[in-house]
N, C-alpha and C. Protein backbone atom coordinates (compact mmCIF):
# COMPACT_ATOMS: atom_id res chain seq x y z
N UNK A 1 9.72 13.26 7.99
CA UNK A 1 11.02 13.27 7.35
C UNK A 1 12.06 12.67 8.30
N UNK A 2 12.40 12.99 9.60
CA UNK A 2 13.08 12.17 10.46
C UNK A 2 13.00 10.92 10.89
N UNK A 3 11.59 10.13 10.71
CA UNK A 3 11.45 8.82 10.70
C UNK A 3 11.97 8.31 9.74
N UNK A 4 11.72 9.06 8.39
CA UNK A 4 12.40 8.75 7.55
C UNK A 4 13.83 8.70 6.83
N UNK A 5 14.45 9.66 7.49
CA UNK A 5 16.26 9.53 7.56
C UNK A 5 16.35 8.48 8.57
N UNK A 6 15.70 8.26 9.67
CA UNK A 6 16.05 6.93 10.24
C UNK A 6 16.05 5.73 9.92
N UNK A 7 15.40 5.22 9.00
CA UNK A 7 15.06 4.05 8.28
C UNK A 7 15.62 4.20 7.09
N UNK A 8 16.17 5.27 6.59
CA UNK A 8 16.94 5.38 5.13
C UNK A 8 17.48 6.68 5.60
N UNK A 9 19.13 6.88 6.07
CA UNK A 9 19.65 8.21 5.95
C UNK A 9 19.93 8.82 4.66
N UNK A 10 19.50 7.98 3.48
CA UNK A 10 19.58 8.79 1.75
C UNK A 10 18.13 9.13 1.63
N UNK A 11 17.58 9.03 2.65
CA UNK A 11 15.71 9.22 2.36
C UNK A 11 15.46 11.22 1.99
N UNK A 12 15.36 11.39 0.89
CA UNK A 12 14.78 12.92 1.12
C UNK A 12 13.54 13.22 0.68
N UNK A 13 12.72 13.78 1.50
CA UNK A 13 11.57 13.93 1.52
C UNK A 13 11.02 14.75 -0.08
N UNK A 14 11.90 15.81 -0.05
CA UNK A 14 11.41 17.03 -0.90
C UNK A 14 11.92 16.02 -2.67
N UNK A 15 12.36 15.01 -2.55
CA UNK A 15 12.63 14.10 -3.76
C UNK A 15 11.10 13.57 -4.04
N UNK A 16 10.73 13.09 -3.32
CA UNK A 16 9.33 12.31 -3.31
C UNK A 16 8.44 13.06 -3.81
N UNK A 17 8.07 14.52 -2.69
CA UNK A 17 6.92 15.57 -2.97
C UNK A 17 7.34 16.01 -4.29
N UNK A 18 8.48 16.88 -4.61
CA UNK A 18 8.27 17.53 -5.73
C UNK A 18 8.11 17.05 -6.98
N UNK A 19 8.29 16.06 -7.77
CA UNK A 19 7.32 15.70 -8.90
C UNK A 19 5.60 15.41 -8.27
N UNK A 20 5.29 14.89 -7.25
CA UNK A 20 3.42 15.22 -7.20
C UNK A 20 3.30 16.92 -7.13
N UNK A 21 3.77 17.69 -6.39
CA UNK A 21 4.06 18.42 -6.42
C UNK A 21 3.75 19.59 -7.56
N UNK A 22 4.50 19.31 -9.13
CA UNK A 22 4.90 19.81 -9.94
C UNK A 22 3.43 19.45 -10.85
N UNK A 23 3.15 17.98 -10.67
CA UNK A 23 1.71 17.47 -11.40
C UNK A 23 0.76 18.23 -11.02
N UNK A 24 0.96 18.56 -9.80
CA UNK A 24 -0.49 19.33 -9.33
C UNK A 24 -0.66 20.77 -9.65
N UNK A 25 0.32 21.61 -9.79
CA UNK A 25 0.59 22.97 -10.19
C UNK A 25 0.47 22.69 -11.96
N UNK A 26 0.66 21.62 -12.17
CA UNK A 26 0.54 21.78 -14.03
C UNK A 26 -1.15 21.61 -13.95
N UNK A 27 -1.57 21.35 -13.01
CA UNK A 27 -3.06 20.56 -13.71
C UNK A 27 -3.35 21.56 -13.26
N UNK A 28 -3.43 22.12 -12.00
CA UNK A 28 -4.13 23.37 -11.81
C UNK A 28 -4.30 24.28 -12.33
N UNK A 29 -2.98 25.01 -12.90
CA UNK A 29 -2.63 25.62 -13.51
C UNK A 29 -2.77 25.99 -14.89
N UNK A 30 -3.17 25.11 -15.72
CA UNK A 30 -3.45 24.82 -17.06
C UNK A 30 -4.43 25.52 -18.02
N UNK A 31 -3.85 26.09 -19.22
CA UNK A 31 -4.47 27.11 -19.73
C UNK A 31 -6.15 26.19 -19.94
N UNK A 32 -6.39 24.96 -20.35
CA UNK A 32 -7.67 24.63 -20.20
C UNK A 32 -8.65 24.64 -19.31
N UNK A 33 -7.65 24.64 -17.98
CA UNK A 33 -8.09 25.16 -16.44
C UNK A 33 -9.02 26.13 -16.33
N UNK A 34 -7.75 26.99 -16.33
CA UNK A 34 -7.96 28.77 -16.05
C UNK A 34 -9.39 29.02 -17.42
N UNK A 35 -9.33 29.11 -18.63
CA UNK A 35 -9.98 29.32 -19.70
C UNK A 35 -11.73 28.18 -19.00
N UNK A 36 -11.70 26.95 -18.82
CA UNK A 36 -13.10 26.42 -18.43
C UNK A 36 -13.56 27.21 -17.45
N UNK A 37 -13.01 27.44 -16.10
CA UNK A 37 -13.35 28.40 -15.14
C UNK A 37 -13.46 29.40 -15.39
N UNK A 38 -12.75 30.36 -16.20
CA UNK A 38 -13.37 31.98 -16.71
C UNK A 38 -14.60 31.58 -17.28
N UNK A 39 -15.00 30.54 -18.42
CA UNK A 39 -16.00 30.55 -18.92
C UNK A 39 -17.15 30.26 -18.16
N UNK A 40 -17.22 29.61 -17.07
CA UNK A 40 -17.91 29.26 -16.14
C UNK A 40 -18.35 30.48 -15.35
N UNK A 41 -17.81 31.25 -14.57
CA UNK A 41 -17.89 32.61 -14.52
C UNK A 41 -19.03 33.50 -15.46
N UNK A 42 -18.01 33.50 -16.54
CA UNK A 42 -18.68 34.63 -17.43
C UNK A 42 -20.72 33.89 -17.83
N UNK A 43 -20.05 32.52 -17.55
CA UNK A 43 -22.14 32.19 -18.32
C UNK A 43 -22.80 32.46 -16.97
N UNK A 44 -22.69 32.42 -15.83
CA UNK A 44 -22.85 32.68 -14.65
C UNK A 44 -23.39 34.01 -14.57
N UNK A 45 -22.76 34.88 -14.89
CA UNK A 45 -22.90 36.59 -15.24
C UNK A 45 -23.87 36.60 -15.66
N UNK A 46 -23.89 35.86 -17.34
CA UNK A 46 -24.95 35.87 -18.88
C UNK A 46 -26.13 35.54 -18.01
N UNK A 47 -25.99 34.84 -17.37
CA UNK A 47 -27.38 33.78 -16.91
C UNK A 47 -28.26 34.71 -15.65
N UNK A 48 -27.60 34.98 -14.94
CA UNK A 48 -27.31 35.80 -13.82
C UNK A 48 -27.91 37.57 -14.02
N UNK A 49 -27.44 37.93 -15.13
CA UNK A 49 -27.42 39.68 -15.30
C UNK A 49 -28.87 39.82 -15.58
N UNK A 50 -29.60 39.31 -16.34
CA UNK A 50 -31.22 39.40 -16.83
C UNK A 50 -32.08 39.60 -15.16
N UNK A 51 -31.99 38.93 -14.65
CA UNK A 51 -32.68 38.86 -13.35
C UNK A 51 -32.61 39.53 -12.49
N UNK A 52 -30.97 39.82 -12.64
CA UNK A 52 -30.41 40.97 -11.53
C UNK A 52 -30.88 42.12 -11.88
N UNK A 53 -31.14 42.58 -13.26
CA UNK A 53 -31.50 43.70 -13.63
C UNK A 53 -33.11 44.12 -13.38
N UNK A 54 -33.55 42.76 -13.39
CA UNK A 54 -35.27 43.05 -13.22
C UNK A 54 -35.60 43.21 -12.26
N UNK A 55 -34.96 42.63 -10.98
CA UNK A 55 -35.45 42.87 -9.75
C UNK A 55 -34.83 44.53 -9.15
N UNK A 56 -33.40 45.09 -10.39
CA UNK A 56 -33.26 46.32 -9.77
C UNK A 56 -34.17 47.27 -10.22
N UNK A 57 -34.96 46.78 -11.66
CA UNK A 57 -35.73 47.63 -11.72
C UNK A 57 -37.19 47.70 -11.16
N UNK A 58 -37.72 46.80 -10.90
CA UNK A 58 -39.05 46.84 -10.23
C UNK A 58 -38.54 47.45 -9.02
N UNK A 59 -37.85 47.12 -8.33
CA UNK A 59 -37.39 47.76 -7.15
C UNK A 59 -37.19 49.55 -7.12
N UNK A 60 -36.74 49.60 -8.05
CA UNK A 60 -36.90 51.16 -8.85
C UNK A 60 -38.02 51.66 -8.80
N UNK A 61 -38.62 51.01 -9.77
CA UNK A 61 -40.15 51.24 -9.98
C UNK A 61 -40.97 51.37 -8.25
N UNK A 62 -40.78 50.84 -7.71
CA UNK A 62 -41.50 50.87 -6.27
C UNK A 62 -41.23 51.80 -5.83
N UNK A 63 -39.81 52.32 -6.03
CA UNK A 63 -39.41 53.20 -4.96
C UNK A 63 -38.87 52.09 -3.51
N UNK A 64 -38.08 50.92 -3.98
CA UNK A 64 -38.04 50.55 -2.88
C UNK A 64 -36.15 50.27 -2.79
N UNK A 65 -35.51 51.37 -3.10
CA UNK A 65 -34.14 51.39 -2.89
C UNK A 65 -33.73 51.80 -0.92
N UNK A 66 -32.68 51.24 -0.41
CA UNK A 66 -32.26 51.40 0.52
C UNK A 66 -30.71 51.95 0.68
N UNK A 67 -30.56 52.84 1.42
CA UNK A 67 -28.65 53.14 1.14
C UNK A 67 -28.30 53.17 2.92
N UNK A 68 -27.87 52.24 2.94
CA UNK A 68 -27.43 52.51 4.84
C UNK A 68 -26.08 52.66 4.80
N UNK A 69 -25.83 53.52 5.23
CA UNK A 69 -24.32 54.32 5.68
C UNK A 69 -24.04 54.47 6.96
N UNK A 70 -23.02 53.31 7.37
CA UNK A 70 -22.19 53.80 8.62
C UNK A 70 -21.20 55.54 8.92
N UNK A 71 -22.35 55.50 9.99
CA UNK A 71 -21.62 57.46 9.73
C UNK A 71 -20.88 57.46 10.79
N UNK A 72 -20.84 56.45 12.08
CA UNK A 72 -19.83 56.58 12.72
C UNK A 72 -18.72 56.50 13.21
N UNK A 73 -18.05 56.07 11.88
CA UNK A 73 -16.49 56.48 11.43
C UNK A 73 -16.28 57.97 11.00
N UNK A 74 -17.28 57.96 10.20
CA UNK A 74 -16.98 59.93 9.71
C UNK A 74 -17.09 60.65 10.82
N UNK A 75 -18.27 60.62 11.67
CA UNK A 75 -18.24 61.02 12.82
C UNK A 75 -17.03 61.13 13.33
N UNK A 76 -16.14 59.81 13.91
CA UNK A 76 -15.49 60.07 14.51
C UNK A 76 -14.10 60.59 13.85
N UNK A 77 -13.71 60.49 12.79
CA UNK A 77 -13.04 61.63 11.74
C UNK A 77 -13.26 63.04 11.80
N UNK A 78 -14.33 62.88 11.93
CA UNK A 78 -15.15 64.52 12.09
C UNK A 78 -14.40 65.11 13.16
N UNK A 79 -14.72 64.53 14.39
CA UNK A 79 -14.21 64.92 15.73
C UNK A 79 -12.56 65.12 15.91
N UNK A 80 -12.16 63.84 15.09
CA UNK A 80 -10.48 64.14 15.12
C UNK A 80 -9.72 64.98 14.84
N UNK A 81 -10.53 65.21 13.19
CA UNK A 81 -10.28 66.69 13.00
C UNK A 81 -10.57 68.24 13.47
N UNK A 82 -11.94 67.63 14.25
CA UNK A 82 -12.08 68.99 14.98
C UNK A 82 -11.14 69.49 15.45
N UNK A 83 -10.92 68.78 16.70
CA UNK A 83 -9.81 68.47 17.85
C UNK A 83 -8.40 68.86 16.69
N UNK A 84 -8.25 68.45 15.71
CA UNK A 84 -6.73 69.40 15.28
C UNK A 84 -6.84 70.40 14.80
N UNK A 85 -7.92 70.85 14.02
CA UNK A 85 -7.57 71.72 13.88
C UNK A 85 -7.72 73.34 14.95
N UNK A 86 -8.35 72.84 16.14
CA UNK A 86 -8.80 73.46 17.22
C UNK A 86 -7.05 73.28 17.42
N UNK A 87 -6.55 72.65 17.67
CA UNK A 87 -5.02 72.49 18.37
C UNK A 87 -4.07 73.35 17.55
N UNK A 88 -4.58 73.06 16.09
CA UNK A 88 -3.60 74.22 15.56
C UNK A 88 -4.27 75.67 15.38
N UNK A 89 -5.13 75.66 15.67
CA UNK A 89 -5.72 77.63 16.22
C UNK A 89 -5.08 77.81 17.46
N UNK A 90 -5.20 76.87 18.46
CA UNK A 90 -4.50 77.79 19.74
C UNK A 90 -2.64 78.13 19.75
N UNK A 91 -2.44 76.14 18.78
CA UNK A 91 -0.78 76.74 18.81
C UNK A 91 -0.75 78.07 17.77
N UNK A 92 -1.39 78.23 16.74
CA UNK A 92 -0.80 79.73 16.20
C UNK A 92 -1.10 81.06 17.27
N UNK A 93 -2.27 81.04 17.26
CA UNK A 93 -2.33 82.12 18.47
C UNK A 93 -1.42 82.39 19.52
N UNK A 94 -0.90 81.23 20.22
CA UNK A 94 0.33 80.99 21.37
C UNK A 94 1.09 81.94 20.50
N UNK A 95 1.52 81.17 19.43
CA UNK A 95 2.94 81.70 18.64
C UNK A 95 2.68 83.25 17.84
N UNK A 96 1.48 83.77 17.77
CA UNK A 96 1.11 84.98 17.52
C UNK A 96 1.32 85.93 18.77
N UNK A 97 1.30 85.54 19.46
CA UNK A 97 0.87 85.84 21.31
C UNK A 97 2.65 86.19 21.57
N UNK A 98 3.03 85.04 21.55
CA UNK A 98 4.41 85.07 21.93
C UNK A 98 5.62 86.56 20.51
N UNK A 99 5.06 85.91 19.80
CA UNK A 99 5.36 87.19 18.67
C UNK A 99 5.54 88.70 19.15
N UNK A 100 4.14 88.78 19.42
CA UNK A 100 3.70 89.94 20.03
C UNK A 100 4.27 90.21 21.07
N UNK A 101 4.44 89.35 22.34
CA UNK A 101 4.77 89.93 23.30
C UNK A 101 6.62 89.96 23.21
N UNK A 102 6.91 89.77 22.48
CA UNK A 102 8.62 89.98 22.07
C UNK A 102 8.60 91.79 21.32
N UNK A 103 7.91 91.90 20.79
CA UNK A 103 7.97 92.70 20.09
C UNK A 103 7.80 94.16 21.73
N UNK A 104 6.49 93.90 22.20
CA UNK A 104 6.31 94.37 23.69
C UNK A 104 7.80 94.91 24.46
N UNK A 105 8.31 93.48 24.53
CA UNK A 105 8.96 93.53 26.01
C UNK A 105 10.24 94.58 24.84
N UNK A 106 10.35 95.16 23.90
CA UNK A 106 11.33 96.17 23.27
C UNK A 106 11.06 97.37 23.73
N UNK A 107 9.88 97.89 23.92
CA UNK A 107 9.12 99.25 23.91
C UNK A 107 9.32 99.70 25.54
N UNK A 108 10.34 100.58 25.98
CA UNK A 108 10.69 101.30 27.28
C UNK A 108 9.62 102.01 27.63
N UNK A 109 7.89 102.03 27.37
CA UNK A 109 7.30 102.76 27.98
C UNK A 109 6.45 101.62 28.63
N UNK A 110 5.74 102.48 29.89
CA UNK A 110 4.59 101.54 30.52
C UNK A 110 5.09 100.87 31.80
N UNK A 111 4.68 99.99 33.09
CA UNK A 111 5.01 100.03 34.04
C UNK A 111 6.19 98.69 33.90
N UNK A 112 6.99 98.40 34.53
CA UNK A 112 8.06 97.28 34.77
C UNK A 112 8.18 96.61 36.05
N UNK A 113 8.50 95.40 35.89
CA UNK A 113 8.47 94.87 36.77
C UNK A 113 9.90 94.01 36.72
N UNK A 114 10.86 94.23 37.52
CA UNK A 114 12.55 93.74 37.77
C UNK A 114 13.21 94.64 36.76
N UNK A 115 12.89 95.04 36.24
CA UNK A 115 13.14 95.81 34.87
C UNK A 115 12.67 95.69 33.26
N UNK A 116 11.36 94.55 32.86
CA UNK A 116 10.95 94.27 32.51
C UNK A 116 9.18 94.72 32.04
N UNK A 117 9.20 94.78 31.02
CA UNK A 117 7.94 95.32 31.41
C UNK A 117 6.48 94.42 31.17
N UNK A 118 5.75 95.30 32.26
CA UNK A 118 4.80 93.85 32.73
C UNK A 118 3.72 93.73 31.83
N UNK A 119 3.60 94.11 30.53
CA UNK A 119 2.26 93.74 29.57
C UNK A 119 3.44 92.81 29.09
N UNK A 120 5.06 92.43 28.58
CA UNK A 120 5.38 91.47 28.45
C UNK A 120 5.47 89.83 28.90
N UNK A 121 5.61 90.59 30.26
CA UNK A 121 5.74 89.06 31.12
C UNK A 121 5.02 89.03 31.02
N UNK A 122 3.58 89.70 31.34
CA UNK A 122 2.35 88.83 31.33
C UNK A 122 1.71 87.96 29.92
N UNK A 123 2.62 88.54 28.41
CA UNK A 123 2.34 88.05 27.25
C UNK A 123 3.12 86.72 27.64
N UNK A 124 4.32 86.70 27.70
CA UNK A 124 5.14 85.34 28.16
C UNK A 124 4.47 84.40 29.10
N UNK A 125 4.09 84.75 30.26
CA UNK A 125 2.99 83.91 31.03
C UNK A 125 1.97 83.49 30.56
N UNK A 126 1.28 84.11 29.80
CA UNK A 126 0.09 83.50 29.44
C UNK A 126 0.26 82.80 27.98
N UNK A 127 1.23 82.97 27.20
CA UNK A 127 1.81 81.92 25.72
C UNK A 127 2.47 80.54 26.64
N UNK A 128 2.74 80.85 28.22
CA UNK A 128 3.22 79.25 28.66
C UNK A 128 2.41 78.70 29.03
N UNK A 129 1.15 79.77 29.62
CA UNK A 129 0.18 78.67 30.42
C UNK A 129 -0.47 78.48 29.38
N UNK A 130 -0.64 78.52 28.25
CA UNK A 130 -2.05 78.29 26.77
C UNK A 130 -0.76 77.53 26.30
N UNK A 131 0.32 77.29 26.06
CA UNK A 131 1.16 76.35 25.65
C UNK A 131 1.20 74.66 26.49
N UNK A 132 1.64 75.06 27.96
CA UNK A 132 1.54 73.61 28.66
C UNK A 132 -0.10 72.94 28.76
N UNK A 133 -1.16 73.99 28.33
CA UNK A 133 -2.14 73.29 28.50
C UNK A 133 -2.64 72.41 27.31
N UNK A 134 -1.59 73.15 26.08
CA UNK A 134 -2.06 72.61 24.74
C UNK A 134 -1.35 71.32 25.03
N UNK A 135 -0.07 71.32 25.24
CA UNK A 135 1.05 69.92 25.58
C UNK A 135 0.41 69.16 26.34
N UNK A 136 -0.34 69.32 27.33
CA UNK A 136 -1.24 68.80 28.22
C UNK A 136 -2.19 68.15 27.71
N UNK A 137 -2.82 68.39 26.77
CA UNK A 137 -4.45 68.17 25.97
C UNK A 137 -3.54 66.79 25.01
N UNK A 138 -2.52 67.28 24.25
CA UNK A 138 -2.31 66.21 23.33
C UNK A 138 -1.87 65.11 24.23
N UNK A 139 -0.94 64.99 25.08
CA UNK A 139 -0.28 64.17 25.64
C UNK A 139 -2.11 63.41 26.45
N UNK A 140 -2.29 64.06 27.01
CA UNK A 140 -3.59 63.41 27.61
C UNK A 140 -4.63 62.58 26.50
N UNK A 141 -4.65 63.01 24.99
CA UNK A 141 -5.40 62.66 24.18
C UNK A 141 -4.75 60.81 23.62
N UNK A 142 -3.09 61.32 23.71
CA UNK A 142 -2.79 60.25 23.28
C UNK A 142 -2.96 58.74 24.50
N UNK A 143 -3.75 59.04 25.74
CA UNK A 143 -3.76 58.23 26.44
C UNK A 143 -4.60 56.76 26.07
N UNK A 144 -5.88 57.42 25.08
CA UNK A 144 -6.88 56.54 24.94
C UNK A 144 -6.92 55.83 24.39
């Protein structure tokens, strides 16, 4: 196109192409087109289906069907889901854990520790350390 504004600056390209252009989308396009090619197709099928059917049935008849299934996508689906729903048993437990030990650290009986009592903190300690290890596991999972 720029050689061609050089040698004619009234030169436009898309003047030229679009009537071939327009010929070629009509011919292609053309209900006699589309309609010979479906029919072409469909005798293809006609011609086609008798044979296909005989060889599925002797094949039947033999006993000689095959089904191969890639299982190691499910597999690894399998595993993904393991892995969550394993992640969401420990976060409820944490948050069962942590529940509990709120409910704990209310009850003035039993030994204390700063003034606190120590079956709480120790519920709080151990909902952080089963918490940063869960934060730990995902963040590490998303490495791979």
């Amino acid at each position: 196109e720029g050689l061609g504004r050089r040698l004619d600056p009234a030169f436009s390209l898309d003047a030229h192409i679009e009537p071939m252009a327009r010929r070629m989308m009509r011919r292609l396009s053309s209900p006699r087109r589309v309609i010979a090619s479906g029919w072409k197709d469909v005798r293809r099928l006609v011609i086609g289906l008798p044979r296909d059917l005989r060889r599925i049935v002797m094949r039947a008849r033999r006993g000689g069907f095959k089904i191969e299934l890639d299982l190691r996508r499910l597999e690894d689906f399998g595993h993904q889901l393991d892995r969550s729903a394993n992640r969401v048993t420990v976060g409820l437990i944490t948050s069962a854990l942590i529940v509990g030990t709120s409910i704990a650290m209310t009850i003035d009986t039993g030994p204390t520790l700063l003034g606190l009592p120590v079956l709480g903190l120790f519920g709080f300690g151990t909902s952080f350390t089963i918490g940063v290890m869960l934060l730990w596991s995902i963040l590490r999972s998303g490495r791979r």
